[in-house]
N, C-alpha and C. Protein backbone atom coordinates (compact mmCIF):
# COMPACT_ATOMS: atom_id res chain seq x y z
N UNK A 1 0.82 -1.20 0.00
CA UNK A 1 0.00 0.00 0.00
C UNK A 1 0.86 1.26 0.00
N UNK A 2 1.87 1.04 0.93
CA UNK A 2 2.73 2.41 1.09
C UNK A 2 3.08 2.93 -0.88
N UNK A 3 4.10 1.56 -1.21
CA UNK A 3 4.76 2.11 -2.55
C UNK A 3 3.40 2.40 -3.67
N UNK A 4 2.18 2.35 -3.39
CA UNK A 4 1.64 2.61 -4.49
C UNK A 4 1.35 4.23 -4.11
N UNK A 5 1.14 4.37 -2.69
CA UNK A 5 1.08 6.03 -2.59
C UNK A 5 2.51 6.46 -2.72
N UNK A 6 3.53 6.05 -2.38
CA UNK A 6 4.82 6.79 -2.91
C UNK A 6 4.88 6.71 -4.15
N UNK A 7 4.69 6.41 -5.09
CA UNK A 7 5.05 6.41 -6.66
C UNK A 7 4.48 7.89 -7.17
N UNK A 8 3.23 8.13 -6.64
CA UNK A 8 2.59 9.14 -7.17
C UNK A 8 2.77 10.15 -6.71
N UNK A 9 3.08 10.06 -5.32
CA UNK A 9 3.72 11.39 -4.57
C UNK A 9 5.18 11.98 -5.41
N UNK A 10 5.97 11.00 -5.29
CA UNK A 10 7.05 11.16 -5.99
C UNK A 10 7.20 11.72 -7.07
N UNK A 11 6.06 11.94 -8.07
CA UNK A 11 5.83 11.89 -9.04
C UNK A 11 6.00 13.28 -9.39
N UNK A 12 4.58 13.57 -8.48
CA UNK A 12 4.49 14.71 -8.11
C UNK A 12 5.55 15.71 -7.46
N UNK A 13 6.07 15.48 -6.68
CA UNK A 13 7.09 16.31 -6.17
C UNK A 13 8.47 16.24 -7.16
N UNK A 14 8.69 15.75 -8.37
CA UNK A 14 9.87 15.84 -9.40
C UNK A 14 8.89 16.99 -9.99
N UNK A 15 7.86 16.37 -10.67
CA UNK A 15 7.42 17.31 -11.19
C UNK A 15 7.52 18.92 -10.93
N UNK A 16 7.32 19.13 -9.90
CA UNK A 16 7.18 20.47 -9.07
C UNK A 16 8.86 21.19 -9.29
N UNK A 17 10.06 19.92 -8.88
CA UNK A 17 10.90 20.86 -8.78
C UNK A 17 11.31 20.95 -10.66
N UNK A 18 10.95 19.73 -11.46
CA UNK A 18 11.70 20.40 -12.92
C UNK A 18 10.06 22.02 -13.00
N UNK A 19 9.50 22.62 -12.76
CA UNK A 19 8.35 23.53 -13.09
C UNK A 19 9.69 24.56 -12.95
N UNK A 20 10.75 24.95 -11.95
CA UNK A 20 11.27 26.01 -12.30
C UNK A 20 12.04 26.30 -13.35
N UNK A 21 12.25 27.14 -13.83
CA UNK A 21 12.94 27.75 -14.99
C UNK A 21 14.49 27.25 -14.99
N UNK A 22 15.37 26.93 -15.66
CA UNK A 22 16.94 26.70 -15.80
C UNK A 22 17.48 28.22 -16.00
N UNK A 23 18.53 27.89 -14.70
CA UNK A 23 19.38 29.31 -14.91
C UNK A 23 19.67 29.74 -16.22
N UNK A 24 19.46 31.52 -16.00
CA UNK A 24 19.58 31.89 -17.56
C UNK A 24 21.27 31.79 -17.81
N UNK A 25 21.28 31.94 -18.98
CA UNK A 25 23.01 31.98 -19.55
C UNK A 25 23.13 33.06 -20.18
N UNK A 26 24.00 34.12 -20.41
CA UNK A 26 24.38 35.28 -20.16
C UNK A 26 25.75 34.88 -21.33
N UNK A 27 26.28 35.89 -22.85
CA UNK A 27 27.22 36.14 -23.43
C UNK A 27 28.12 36.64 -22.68
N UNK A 28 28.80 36.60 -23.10
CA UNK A 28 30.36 37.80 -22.99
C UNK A 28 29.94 38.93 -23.64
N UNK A 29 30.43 40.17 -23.29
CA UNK A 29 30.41 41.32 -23.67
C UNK A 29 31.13 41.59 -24.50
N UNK A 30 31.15 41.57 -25.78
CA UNK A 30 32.75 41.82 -26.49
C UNK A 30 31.75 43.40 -27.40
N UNK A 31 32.98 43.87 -28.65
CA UNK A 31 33.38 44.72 -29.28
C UNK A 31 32.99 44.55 -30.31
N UNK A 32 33.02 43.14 -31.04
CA UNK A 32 33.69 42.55 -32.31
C UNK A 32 32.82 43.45 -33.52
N UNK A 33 32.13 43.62 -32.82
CA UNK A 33 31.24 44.25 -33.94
C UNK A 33 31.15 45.62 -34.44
N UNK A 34 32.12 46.97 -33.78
CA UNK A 34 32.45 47.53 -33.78
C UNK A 34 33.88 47.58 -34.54
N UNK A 35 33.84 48.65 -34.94
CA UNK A 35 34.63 49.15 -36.12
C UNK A 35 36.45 49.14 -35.00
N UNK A 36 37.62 47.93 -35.52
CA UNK A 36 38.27 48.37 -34.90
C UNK A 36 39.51 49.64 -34.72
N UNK A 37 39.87 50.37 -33.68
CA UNK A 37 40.58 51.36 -33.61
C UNK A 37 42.21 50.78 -33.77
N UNK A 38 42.90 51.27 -34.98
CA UNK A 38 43.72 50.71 -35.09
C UNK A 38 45.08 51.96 -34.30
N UNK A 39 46.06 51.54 -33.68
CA UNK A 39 47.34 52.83 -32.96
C UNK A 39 48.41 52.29 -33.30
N UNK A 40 48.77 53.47 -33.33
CA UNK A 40 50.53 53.40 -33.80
C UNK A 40 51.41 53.05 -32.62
N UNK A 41 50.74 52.20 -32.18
CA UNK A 41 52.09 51.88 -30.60
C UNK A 41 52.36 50.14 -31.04
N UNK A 42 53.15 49.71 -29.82
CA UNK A 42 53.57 48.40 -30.19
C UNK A 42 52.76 47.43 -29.34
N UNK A 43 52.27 47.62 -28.50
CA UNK A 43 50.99 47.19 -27.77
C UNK A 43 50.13 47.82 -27.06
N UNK A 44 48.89 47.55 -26.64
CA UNK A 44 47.52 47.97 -26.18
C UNK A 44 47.89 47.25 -24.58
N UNK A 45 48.32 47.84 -23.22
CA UNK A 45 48.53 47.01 -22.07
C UNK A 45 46.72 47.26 -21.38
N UNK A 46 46.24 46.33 -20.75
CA UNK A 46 45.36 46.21 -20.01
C UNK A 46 45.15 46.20 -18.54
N UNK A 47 44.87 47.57 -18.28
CA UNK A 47 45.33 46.81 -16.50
C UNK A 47 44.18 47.41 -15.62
N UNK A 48 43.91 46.88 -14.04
CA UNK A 48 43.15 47.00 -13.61
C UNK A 48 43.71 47.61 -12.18
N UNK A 49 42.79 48.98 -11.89
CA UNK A 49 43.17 49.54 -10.25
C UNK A 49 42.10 49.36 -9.61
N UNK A 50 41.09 48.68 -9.91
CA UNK A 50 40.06 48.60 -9.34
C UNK A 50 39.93 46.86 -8.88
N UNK A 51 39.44 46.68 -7.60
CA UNK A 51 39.63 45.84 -6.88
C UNK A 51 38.48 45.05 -6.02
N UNK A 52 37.75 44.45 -6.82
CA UNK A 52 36.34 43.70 -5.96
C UNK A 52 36.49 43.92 -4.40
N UNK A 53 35.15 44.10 -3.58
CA UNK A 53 35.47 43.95 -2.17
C UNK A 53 35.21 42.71 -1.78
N UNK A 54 33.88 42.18 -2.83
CA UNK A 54 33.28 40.82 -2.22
C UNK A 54 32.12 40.61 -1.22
N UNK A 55 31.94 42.10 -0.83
CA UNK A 55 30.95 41.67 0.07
C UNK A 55 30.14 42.96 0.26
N UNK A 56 28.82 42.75 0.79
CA UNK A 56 28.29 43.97 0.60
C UNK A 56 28.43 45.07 0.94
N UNK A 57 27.71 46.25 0.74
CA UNK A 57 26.54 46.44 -0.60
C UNK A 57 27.22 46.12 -1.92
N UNK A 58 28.21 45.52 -1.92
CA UNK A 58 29.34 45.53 -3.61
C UNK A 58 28.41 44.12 -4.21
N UNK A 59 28.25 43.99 -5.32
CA UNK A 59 27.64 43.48 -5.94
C UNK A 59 28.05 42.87 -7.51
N UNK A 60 29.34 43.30 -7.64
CA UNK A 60 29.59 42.89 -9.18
C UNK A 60 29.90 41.98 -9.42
N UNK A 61 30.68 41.51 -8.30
CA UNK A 61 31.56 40.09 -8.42
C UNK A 61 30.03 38.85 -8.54
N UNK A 62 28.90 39.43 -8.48
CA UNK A 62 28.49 38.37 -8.47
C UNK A 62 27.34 37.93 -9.66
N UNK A 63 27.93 39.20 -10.85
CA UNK A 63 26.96 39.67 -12.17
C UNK A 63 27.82 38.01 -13.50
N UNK A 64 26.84 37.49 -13.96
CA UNK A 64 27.13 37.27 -14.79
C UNK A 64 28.44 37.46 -15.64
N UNK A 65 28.36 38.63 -16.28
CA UNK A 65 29.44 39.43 -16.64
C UNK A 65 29.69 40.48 -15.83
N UNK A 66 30.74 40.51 -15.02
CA UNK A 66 30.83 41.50 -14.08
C UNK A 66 31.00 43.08 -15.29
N UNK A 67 31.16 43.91 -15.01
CA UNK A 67 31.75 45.70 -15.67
C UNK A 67 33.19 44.97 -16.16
N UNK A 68 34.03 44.76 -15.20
CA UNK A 68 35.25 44.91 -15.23
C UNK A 68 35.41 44.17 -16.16
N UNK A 69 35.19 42.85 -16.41
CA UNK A 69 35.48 41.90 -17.56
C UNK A 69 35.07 42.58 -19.05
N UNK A 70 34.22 43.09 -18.89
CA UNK A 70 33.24 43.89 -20.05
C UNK A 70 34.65 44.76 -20.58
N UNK A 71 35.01 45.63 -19.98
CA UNK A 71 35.59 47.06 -19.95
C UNK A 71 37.13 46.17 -20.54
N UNK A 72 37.34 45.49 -20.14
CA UNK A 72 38.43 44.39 -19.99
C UNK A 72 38.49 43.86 -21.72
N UNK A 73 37.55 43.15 -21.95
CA UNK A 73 37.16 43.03 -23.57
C UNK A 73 36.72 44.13 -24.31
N UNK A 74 36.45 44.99 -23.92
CA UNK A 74 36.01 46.46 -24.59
C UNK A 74 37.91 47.12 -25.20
N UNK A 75 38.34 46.88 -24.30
CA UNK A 75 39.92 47.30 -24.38
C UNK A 75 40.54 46.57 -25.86
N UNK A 76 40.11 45.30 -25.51
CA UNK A 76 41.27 44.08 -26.41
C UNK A 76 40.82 44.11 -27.61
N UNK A 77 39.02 44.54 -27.83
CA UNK A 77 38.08 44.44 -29.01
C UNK A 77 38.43 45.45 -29.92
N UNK A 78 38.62 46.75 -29.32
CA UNK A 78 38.40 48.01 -30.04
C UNK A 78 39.96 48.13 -30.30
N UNK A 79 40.75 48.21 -29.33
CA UNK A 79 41.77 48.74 -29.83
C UNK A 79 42.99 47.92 -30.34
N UNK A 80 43.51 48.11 -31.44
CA UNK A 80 44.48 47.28 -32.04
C UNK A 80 45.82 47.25 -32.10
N UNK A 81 46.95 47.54 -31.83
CA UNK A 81 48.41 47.95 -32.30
C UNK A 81 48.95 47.33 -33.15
N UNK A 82 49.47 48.49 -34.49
CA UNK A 82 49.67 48.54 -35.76
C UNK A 82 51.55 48.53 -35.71
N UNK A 83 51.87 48.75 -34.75
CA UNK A 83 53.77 49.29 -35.05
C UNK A 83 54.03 48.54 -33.94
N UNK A 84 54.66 47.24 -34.64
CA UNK A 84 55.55 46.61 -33.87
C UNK A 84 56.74 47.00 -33.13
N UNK A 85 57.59 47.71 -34.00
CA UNK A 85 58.52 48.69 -33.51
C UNK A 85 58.60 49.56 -32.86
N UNK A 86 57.24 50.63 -33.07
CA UNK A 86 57.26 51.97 -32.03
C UNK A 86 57.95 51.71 -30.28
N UNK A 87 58.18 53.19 -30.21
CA UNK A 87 59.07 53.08 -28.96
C UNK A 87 57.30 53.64 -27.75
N UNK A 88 56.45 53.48 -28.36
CA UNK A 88 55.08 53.78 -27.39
C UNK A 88 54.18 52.49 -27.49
N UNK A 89 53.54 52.17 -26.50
CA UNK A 89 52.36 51.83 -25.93
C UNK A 89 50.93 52.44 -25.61
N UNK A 90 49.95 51.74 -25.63
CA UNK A 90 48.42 52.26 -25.07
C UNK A 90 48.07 51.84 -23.58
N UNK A 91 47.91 52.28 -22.94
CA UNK A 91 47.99 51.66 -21.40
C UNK A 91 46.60 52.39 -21.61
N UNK A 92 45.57 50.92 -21.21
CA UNK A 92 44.11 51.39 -21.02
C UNK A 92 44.06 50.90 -19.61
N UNK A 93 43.36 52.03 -18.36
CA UNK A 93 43.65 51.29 -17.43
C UNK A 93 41.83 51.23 -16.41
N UNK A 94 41.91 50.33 -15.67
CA UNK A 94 40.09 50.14 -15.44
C UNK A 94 40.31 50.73 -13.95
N UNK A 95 39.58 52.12 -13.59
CA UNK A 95 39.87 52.50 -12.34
C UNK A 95 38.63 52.52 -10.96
N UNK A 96 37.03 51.81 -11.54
CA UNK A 96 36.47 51.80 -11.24
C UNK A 96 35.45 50.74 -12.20
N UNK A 97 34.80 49.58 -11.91
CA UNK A 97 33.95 48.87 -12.16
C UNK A 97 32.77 48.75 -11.20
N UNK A 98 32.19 49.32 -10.29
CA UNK A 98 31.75 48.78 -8.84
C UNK A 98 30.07 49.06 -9.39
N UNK A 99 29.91 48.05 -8.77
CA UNK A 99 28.04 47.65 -8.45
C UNK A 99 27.43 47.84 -6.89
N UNK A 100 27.09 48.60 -6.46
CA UNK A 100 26.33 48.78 -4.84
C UNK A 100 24.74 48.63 -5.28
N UNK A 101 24.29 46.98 -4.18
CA UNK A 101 23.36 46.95 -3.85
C UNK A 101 22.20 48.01 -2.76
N UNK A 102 21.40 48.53 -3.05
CA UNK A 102 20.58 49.86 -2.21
C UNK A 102 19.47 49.40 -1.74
N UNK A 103 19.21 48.63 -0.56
CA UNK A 103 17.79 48.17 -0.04
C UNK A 103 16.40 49.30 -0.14
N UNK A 104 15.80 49.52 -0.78
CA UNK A 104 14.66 50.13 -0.63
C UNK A 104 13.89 50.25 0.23
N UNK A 105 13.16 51.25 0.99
CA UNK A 105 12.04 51.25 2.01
C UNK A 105 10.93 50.52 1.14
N UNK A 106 9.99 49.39 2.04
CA UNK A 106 9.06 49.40 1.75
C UNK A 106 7.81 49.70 2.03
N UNK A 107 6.93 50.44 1.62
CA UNK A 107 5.74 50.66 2.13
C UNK A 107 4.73 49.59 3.37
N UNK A 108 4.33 49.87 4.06
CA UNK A 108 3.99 48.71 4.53
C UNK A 108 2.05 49.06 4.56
N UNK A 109 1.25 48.50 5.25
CA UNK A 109 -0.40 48.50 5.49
C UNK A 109 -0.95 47.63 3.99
N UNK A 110 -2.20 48.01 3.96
CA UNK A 110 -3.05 47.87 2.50
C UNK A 110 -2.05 48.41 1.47
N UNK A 111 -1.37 49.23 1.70
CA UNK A 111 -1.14 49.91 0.13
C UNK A 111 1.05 48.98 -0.62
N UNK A 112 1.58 48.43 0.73
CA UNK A 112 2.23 47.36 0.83
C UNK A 112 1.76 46.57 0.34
N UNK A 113 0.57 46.10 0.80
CA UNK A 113 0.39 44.63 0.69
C UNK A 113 -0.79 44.29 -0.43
N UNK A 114 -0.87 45.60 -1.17
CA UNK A 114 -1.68 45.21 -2.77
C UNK A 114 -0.79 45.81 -3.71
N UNK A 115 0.33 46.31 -3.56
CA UNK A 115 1.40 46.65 -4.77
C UNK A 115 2.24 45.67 -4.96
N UNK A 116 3.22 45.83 -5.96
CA UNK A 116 4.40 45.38 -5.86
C UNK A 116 5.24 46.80 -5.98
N UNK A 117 6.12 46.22 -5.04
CA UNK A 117 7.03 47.59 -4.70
C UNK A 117 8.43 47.28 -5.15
N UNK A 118 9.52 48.26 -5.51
CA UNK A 118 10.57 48.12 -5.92
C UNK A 118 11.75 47.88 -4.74
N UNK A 119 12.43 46.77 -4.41
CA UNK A 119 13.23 46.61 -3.32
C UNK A 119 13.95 46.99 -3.20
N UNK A 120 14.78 46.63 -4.76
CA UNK A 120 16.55 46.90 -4.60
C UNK A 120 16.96 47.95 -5.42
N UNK A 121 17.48 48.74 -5.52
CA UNK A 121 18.32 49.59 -6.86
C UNK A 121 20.14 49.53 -6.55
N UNK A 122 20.30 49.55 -7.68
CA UNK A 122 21.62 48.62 -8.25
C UNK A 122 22.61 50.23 -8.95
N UNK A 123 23.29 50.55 -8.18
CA UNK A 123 24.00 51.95 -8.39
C UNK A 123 25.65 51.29 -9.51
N UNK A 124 26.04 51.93 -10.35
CA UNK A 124 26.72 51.34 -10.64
C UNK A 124 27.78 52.44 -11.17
N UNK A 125 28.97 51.83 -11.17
CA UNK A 125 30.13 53.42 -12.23
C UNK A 125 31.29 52.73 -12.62
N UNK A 126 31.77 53.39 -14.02
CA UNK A 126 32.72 52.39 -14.16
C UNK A 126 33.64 53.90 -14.78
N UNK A 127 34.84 53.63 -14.36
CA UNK A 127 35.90 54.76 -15.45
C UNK A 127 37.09 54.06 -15.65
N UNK A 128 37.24 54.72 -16.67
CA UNK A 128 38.77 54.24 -17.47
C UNK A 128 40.08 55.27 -17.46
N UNK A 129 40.68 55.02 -17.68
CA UNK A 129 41.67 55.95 -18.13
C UNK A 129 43.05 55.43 -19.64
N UNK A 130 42.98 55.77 -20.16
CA UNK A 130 43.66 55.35 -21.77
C UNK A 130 44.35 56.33 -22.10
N UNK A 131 45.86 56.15 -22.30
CA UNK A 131 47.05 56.71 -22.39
C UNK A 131 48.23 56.41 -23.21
N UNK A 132 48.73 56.89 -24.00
CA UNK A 132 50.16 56.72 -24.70
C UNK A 132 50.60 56.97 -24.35
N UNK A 133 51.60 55.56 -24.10
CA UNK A 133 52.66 56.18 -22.87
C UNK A 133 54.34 55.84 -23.52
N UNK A 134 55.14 56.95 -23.93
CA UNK A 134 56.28 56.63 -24.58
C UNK A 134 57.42 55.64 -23.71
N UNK A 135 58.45 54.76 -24.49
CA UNK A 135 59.45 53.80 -23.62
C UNK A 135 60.18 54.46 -22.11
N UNK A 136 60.18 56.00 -22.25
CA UNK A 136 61.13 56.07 -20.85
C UNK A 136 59.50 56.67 -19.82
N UNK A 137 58.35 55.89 -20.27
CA UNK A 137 57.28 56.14 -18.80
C UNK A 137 56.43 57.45 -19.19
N UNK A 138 56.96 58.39 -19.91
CA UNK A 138 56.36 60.00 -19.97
C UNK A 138 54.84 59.40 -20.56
N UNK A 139 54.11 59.74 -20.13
CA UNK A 139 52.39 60.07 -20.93
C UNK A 139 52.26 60.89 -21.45
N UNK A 140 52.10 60.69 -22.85
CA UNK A 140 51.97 61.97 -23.90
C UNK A 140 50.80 62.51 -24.30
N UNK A 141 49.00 61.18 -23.90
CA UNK A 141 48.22 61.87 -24.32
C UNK A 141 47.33 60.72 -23.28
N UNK A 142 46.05 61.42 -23.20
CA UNK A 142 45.79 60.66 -22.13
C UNK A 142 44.10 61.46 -22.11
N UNK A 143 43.17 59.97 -22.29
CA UNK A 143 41.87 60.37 -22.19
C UNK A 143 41.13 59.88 -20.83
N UNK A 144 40.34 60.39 -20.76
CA UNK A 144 39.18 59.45 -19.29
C UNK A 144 37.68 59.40 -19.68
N UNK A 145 37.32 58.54 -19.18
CA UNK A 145 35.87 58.37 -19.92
C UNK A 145 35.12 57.44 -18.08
N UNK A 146 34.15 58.19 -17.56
CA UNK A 146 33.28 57.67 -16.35
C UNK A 146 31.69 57.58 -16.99
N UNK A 147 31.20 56.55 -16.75
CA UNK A 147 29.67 56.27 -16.66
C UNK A 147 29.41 55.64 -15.57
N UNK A 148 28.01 55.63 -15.48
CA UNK A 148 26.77 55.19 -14.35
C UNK A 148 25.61 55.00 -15.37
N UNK A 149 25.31 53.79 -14.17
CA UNK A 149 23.46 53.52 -14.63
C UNK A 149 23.44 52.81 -13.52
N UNK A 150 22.06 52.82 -13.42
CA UNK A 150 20.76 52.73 -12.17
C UNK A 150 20.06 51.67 -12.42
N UNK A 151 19.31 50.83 -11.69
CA UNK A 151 18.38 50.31 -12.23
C UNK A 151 17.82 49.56 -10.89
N UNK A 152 16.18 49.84 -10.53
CA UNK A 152 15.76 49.38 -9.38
C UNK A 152 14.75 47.82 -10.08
N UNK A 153 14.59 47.04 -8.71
CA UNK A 153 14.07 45.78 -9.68
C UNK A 153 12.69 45.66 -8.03
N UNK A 154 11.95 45.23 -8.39
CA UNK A 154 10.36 44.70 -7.99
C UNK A 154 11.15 43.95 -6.42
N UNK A 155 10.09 43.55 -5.81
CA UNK A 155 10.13 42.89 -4.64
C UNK A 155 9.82 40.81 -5.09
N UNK A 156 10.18 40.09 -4.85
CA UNK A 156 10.14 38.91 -5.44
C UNK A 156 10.57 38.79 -7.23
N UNK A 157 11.32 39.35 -7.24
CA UNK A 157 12.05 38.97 -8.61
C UNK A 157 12.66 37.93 -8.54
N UNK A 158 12.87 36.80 -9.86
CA UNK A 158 13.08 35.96 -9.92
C UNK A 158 14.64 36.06 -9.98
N UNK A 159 15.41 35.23 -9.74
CA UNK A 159 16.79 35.10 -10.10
C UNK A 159 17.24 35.69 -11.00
N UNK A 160 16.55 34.92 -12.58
CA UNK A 160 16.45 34.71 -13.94
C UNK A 160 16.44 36.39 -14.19
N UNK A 161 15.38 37.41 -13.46
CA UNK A 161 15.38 38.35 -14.12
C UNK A 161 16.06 38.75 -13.44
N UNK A 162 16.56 39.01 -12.44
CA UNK A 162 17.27 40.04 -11.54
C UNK A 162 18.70 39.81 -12.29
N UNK A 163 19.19 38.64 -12.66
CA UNK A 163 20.45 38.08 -13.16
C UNK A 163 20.64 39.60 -15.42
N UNK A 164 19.43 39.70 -15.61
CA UNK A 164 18.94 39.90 -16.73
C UNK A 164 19.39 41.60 -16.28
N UNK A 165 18.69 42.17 -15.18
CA UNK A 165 18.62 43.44 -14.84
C UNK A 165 20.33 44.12 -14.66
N UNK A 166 20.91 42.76 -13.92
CA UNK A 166 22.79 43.24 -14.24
C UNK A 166 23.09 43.32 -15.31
N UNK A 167 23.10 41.89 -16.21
CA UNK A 167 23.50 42.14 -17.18
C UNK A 167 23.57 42.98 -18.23
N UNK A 168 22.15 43.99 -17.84
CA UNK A 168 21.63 45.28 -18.48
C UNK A 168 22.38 46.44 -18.17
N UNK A 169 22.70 46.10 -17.02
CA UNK A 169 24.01 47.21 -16.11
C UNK A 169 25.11 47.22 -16.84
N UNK A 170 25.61 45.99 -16.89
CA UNK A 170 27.01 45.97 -17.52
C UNK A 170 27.01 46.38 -18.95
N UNK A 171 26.13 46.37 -19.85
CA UNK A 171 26.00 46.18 -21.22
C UNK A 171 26.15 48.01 -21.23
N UNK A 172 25.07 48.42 -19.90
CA UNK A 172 25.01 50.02 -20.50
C UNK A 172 26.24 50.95 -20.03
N UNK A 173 26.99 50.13 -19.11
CA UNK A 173 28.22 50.93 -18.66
C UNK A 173 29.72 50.67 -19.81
N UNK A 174 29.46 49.48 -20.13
CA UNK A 174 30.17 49.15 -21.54
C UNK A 174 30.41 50.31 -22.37
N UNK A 175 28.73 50.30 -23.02
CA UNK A 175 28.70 50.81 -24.27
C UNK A 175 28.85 52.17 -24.17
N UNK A 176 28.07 52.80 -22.80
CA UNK A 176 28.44 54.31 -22.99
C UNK A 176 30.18 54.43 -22.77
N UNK A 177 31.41 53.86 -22.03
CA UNK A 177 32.48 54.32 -21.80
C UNK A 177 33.07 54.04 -23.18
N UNK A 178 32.76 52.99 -24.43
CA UNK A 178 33.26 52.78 -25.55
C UNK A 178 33.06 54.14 -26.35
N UNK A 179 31.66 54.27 -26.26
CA UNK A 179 31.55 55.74 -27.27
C UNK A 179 31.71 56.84 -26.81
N UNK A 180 32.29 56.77 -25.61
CA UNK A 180 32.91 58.23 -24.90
C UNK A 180 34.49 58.50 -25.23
N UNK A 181 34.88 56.72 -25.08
CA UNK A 181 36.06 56.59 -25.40
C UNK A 181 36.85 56.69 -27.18
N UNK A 182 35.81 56.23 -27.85
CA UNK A 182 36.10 56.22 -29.50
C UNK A 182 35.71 57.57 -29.95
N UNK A 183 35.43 58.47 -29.54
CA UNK A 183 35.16 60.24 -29.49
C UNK A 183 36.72 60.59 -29.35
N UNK A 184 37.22 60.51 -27.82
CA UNK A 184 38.20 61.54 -27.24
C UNK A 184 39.83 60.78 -27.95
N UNK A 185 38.97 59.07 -27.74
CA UNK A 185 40.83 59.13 -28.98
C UNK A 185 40.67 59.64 -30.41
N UNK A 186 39.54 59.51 -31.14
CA UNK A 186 39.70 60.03 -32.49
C UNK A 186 39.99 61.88 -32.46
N UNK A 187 39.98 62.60 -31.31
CA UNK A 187 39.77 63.72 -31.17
C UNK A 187 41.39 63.92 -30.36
N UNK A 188 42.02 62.89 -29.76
CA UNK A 188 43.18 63.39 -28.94
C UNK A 188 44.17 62.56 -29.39
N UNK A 189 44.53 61.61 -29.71
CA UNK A 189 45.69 60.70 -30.11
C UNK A 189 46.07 60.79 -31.26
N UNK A 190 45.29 61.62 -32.40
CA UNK A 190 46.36 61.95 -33.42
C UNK A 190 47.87 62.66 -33.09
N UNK A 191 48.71 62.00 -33.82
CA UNK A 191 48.91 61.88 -34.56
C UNK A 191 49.00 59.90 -34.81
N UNK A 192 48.56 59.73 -33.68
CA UNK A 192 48.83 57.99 -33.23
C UNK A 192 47.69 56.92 -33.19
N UNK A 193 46.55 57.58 -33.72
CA UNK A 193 45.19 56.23 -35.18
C UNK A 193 45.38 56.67 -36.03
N UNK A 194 45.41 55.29 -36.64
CA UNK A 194 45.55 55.17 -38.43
C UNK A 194 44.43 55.08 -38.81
């Protein structure tokens, strides 16, 4: 008697747990598709002063694609070095990637408890700094490019979307520091894009 009611219970309770959704999967952030910036140096160096904390309100380390990785392939995508020989370099350097989680007040009575209210907002900034820097160290030209974006998400959000709402973070801190950045070098590093 027991195994004929366990079969169906069982049944039931697989069922229930395949009903949730499979973690979403999330690209890489790349460039490729963008027109690349070609420089007259002998390499493009990549480096990072910015430094995860890991713990809260910091929040990036735990994005899909974090900023920094983004900003990181934004570097390697766009910019190219053309002169093997030159006695200069591009030192693109990442001086800020950071994500702060912001708990929201929530309303509480009837007007709590028939809305959905927004919990969290997700503060975010990322800056660069990108420089030609000649063999004895001197910096000869040197741009900076800072963005932010915001974005608050509902009270019971699912993983799936909340995971969706970073990745929206990272994509928009990307793209605005690329086209801030493909402005001030086409406007400051001549004589050094081809």
């Amino acid at each position: 008697m027991i195994s004929r009611l366990a079969l169906p219970l069982s049944a039931l309770l697989l069922a229930a747990c395949s009903s949730a959704p499979p973690p979403a999967r999330f690209p890489d952030l790349h460039f490729t598709d963008e027109q690349p910036i070609e420089l007259a140096v002998a390499q493009v160096e990549v480096a990072s002063d910015f430094q995860p904390t890991f713990r809260a309100p910091d929040v990036e380390h735990e994005f899909a694609v974090p900023p920094q990785r983004a900003l990181e392939n934004l570097a390697r995508d766009r910019y190219h070095p053309v002169a093997p020989t030159a006695d200069r370099r591009a030192r693109f350097t990442i001086e800020d990637a950071s994500v702060k989680e912001v708990k929201l007040p929530l309303a509480g009575g009837v007007q709590g408890a028939l809305t959905t209210q927004q919990s969290e907002r997700y503060d975010a900034h990322a800056a660069v700094k990108f420089e030609i820097v000649r063999a004895d160290g001197f910096v000869e030209r040197t741009v900076l490019a800072e963005a932010t974006a915001t974005r608050t998400v509902p009270e019971g959000i699912t993983l799936n979307d909340r995971d969706q709402a970073w990745y929206d973070i990272t994509r928009s801190l990307a793209r605005d520091i690329d086209a801030q950045l493909a402005r001030q070098v086409y406007a400051t590093f001549p004589p050094y894009v081809h």
